[in-house]
Protein backbone atom coordinates (compact mmCIF):
# COMPACT_ATOMS: atom_id res chain seq x y z
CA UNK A 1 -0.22 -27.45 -16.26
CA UNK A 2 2.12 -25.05 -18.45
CA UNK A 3 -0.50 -22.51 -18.64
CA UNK A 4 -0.19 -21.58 -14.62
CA UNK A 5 3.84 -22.51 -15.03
CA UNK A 6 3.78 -20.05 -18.35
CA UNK A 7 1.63 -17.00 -16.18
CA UNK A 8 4.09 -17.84 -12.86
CA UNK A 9 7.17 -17.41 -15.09
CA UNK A 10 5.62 -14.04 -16.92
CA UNK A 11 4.65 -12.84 -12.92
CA UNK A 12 8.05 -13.21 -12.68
CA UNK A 13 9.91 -11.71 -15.47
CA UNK A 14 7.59 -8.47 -15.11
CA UNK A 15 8.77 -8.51 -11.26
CA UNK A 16 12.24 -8.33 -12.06
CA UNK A 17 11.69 -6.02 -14.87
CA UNK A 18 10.58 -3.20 -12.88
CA UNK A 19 12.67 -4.18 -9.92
CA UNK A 20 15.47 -2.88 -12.18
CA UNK A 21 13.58 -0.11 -13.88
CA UNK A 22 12.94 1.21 -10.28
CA UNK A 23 16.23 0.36 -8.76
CA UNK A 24 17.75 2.54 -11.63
CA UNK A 25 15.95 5.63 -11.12
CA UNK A 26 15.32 5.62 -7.65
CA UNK A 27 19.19 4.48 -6.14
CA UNK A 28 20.51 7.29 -8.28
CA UNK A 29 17.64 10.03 -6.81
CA UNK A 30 17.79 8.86 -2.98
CA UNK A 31 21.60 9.15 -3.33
CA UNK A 32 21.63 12.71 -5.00
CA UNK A 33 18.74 14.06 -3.03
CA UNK A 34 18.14 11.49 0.08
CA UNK A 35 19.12 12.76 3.80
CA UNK A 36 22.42 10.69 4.88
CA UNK A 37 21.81 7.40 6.48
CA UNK A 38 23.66 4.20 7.91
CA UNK A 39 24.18 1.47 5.74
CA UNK A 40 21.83 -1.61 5.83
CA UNK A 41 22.90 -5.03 7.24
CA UNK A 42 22.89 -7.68 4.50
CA UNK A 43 19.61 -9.32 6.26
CA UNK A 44 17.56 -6.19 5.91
CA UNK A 45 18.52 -5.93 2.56
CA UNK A 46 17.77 -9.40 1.60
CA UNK A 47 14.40 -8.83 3.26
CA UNK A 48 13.48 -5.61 1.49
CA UNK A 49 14.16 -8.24 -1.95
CA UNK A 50 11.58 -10.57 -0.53
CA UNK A 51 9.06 -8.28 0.53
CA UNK A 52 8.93 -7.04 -2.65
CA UNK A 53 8.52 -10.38 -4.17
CA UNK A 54 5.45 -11.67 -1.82
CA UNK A 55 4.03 -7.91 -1.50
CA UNK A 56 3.64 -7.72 -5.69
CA UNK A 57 2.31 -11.79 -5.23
CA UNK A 58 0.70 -12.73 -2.64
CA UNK A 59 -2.11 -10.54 -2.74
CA UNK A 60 -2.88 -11.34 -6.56
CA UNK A 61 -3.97 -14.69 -4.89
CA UNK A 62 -5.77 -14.11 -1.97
CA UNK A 63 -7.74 -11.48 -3.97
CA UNK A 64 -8.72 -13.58 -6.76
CA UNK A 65 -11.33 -15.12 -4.58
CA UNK A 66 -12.67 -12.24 -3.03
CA UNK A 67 -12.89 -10.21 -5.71
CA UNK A 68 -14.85 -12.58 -7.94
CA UNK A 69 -17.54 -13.24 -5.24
CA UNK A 70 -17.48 -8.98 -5.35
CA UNK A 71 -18.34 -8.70 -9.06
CA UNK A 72 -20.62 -11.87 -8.65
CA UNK A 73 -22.54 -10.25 -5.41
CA UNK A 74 -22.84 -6.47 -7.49
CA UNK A 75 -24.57 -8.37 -10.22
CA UNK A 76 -27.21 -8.96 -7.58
CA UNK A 77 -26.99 -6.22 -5.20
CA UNK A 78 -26.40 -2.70 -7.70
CA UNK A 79 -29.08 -1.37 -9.30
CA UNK A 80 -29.49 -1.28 -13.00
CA UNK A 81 -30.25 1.84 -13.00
CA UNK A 82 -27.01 3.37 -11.45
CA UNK A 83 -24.79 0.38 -13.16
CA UNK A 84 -26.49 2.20 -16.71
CA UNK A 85 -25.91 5.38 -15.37
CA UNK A 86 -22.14 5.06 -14.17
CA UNK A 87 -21.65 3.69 -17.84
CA UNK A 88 -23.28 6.51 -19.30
CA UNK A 89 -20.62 9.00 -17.78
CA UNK A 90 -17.83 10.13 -20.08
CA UNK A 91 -14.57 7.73 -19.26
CA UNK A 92 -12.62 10.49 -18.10
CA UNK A 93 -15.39 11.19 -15.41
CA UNK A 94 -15.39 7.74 -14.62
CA UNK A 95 -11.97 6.91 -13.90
CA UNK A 96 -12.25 9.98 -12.18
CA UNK A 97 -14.56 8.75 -10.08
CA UNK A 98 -12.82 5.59 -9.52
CA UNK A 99 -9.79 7.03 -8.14
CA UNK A 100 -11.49 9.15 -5.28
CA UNK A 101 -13.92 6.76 -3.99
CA UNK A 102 -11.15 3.76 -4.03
CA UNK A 103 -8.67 6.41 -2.72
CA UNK A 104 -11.49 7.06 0.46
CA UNK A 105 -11.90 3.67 0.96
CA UNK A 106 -7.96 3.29 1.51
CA UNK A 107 -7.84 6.12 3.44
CA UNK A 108 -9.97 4.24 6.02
CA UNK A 109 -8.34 1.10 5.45
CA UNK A 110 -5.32 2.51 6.63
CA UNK A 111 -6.39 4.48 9.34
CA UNK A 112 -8.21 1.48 10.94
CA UNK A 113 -5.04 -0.38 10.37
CA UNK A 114 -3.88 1.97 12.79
CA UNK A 115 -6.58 2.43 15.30
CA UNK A 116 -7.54 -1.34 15.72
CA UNK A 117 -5.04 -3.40 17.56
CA UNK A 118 -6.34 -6.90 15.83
CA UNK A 119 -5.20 -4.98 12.33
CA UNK A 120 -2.32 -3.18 13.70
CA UNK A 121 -0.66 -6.35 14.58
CA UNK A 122 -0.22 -6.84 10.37
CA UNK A 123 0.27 -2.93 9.69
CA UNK A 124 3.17 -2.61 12.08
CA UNK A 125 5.61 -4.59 10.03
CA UNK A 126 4.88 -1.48 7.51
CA UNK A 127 6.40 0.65 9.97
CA UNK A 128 9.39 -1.06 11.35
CA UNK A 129 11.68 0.51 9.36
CA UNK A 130 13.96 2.70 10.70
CA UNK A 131 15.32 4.59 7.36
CA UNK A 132 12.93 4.43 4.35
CA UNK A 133 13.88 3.78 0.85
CA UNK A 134 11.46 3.20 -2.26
CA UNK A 135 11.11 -0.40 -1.54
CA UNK A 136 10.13 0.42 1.96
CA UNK A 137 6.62 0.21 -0.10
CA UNK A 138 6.17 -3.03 -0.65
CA UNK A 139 7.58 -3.85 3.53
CA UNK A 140 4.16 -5.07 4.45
CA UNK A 141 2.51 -8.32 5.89
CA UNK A 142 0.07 -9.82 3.01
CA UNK A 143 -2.88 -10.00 5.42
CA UNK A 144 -2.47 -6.17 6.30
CA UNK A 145 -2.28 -5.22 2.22
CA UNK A 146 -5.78 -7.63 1.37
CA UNK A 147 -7.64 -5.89 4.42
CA UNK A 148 -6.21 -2.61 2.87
CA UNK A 149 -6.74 -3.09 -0.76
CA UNK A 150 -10.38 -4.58 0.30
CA UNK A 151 -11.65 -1.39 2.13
CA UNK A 152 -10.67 0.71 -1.71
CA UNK A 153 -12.15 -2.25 -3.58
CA UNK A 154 -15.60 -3.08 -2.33
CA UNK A 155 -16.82 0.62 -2.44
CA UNK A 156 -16.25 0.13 -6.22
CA UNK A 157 -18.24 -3.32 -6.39
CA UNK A 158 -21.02 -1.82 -4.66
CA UNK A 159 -21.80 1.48 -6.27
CA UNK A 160 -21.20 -0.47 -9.63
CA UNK A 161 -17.58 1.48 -10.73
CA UNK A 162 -16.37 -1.90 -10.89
CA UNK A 163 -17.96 -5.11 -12.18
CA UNK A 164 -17.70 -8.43 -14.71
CA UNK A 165 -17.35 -6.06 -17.68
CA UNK A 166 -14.33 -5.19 -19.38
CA UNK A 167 -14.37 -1.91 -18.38
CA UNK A 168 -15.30 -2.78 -15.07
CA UNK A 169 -12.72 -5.34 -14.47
CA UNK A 170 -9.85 -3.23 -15.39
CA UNK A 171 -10.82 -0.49 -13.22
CA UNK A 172 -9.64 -2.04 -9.63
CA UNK A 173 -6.44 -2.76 -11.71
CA UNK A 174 -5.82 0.18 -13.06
CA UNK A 175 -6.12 1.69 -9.16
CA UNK A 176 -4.18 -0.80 -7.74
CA UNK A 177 -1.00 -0.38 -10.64
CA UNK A 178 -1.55 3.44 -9.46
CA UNK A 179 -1.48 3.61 -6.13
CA UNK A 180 1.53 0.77 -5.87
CA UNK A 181 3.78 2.92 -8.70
CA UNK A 182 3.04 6.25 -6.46
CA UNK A 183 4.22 4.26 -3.39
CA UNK A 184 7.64 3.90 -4.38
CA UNK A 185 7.54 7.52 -4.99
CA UNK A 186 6.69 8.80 -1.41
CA UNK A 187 7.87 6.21 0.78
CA UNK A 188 11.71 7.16 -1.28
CA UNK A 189 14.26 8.31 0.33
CA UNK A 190 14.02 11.69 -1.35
CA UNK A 191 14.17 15.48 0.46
CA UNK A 192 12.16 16.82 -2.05
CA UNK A 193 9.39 19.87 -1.42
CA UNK A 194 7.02 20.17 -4.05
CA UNK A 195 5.50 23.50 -3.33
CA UNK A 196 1.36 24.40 -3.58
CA UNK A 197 1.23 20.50 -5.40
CA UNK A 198 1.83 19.02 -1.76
CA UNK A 199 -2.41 20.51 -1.54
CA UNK A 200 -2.99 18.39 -4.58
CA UNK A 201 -0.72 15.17 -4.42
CA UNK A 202 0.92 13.43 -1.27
CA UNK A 203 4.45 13.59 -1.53
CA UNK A 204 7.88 12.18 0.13
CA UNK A 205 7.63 15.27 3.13
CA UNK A 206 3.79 14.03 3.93
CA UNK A 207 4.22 10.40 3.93
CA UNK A 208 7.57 10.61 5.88
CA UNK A 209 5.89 12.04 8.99
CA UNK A 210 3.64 8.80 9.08
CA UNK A 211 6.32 7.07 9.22
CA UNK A 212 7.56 9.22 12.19
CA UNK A 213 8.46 6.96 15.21
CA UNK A 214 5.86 8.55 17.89
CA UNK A 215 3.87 11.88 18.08
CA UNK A 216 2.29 12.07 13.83
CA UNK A 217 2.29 8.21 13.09
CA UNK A 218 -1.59 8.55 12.85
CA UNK A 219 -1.39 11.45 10.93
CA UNK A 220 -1.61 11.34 6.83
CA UNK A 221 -3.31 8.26 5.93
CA UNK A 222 -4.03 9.32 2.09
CA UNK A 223 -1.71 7.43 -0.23
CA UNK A 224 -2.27 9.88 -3.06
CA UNK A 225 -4.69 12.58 -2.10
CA UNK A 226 -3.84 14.62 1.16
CA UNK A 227 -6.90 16.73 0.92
CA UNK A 228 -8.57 13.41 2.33
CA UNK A 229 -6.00 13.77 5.86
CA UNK A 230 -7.68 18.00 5.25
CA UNK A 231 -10.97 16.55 5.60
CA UNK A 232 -10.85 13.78 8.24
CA UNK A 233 -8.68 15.95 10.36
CA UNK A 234 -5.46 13.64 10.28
CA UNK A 235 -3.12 16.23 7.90
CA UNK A 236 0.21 16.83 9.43
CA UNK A 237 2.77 19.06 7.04
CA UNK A 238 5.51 20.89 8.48
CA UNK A 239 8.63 22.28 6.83
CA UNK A 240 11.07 20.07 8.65
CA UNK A 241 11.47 16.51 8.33
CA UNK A 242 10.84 13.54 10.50
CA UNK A 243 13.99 12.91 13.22
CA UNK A 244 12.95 9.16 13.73
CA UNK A 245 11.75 6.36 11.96
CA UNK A 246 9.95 2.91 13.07
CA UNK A 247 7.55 1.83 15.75
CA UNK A 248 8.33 0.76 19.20
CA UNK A 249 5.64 -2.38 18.60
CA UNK A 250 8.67 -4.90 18.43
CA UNK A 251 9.20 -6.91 15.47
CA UNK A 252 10.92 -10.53 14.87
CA UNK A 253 14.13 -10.49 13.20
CA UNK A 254 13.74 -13.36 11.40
CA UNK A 255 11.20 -13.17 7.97
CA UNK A 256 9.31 -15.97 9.27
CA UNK A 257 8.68 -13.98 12.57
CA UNK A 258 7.60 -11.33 11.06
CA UNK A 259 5.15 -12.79 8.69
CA UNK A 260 3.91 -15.79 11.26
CA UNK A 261 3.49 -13.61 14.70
CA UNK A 262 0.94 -11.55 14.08
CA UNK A 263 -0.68 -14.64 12.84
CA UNK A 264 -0.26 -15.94 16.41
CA UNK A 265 -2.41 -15.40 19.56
CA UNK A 266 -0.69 -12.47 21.44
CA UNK A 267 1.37 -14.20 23.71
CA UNK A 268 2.27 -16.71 22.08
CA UNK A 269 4.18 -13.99 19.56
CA UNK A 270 5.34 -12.29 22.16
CA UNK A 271 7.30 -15.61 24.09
CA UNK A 272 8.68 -16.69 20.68
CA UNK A 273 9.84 -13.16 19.62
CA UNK A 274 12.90 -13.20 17.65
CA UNK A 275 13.35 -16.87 18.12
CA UNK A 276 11.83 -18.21 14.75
């Protein structure tokens, strides 16, 4: 019994940790740098705090499960032969390798997120806000983040990048702590250009315009890598910014609302609204 209280409690000191690491460089930055914006009602604030709690939680549990029957189920399905051979690569190849394929299999997480209504009911929470900040990146229903983390995962289990072994195991982490740190980073308030590195990396200007309210919010679905938007014919980079934020899918006010309609059978949600 203290063992789960002692991890909880560790979960939750690390939480606040870099709650404070990131609210001291990134309130200073969005404040030097950020485009001018209204100032947030108490509840949206209070929100953003517990989004950012169940966003960095939540998922650590529903994956567990999942992602043990993964590494069981490669055992039986990968070959030894390319399991030998991903192991024989140099580690720097390897990781390599890890970040591209898990980065593809995000990409289409996401962009099915957005082109199937049953997902888009979860995703849409993502986008309801109207003025994005750092922790605008961790605004997302838990179902819609497993679904999305599952699409970069599995590709790993099942070409063998990722498996039982230590190495293998701390490869899905090591992609996850990634991709989550470089969230904060583009979904910040920040009008920064980066110059010929917006080919390379995504950035504040190319996530911002998928977070545009109507004509580009299915454009750049690549969390880190925009030549993946280049490829799949989704890249959207102007030198102006976004003039609107949000989605017109409508939203409960309430945090229970929000996290229990999509849950619900489509009218249902849609009669209790706001209500809960």
């Amino acid at each position: 019994m203290s063992a789960p209280l002692g991890e909880f409690a560790a979960t939750a000191l690390r939480l606040c940790v870099w709650l404070v690491l990131l609210t001291a460089v990134f309130v200073p930055l969005e404040r030097w740098f950020g485009a001018p914006r209204a100032k947030r009602t108490r509840r949206e604030r209070l929100h953003d705090l517990a989004y950012y709690v169940i966003s960095s939680m939540v998922p650590i549990v529903l994956l567990s499960a999942p992602t043990a029957l993964l590494a069981v189920a490669a055992q039986h399905i990968v070959p030894a032969a390319l399991t030998g051979a991903i192991q024989a690569m140099p580690t720097a190849a390897r990781i390599a390798l890890v970040f591209v394929v898990g980065e593809i299999g995000f990409y289409w997480g996401h962009r099915l997120s957005h082109e199937l209504p049953v997902l888009w009911r979860f995703h849409a929470l993502h986008h309801s806000t109207e003025q994005l900040s750092f922790l605008a990146n961790t605004r997302t229903h838990p179902v819609d983040m497993v679904v999305t983390r599952l699409f970069g995962l599995i590709p790993l289990y099942l070409l063998g990048l990722a498996g039982p072994s230590m190495a293998g195991s701390a490869a899905p982490a090591l992609l996850l702590v990634v991709g989550m740190a470089w969230g904060f980073f583009i979904h910040a308030n920040l009008r920064w250009r980066l110059g010929p590195l917006e080919w390379l990396v995504a950035t504040p200007a190319f996530h911002h315009w998928h977070h545009s309210r109507h004509d580009h919010i299915n454009r750049n679905y690549a969390s880190t890598l925009p030549v993946l938007d280049r490829l799949f014919g989704s890249h959207y980079l102007p030198r102006h910014w976004p003039a609107e934020y949000g989605t017109d899918t409508p939203q409960a006010d309430s945090l229970g609302g929000q996290l229990l309609d999509p849950l619900l059978p489509a009218k249902k949600a849609e009669r209790q609204g706001s209500g809960l």
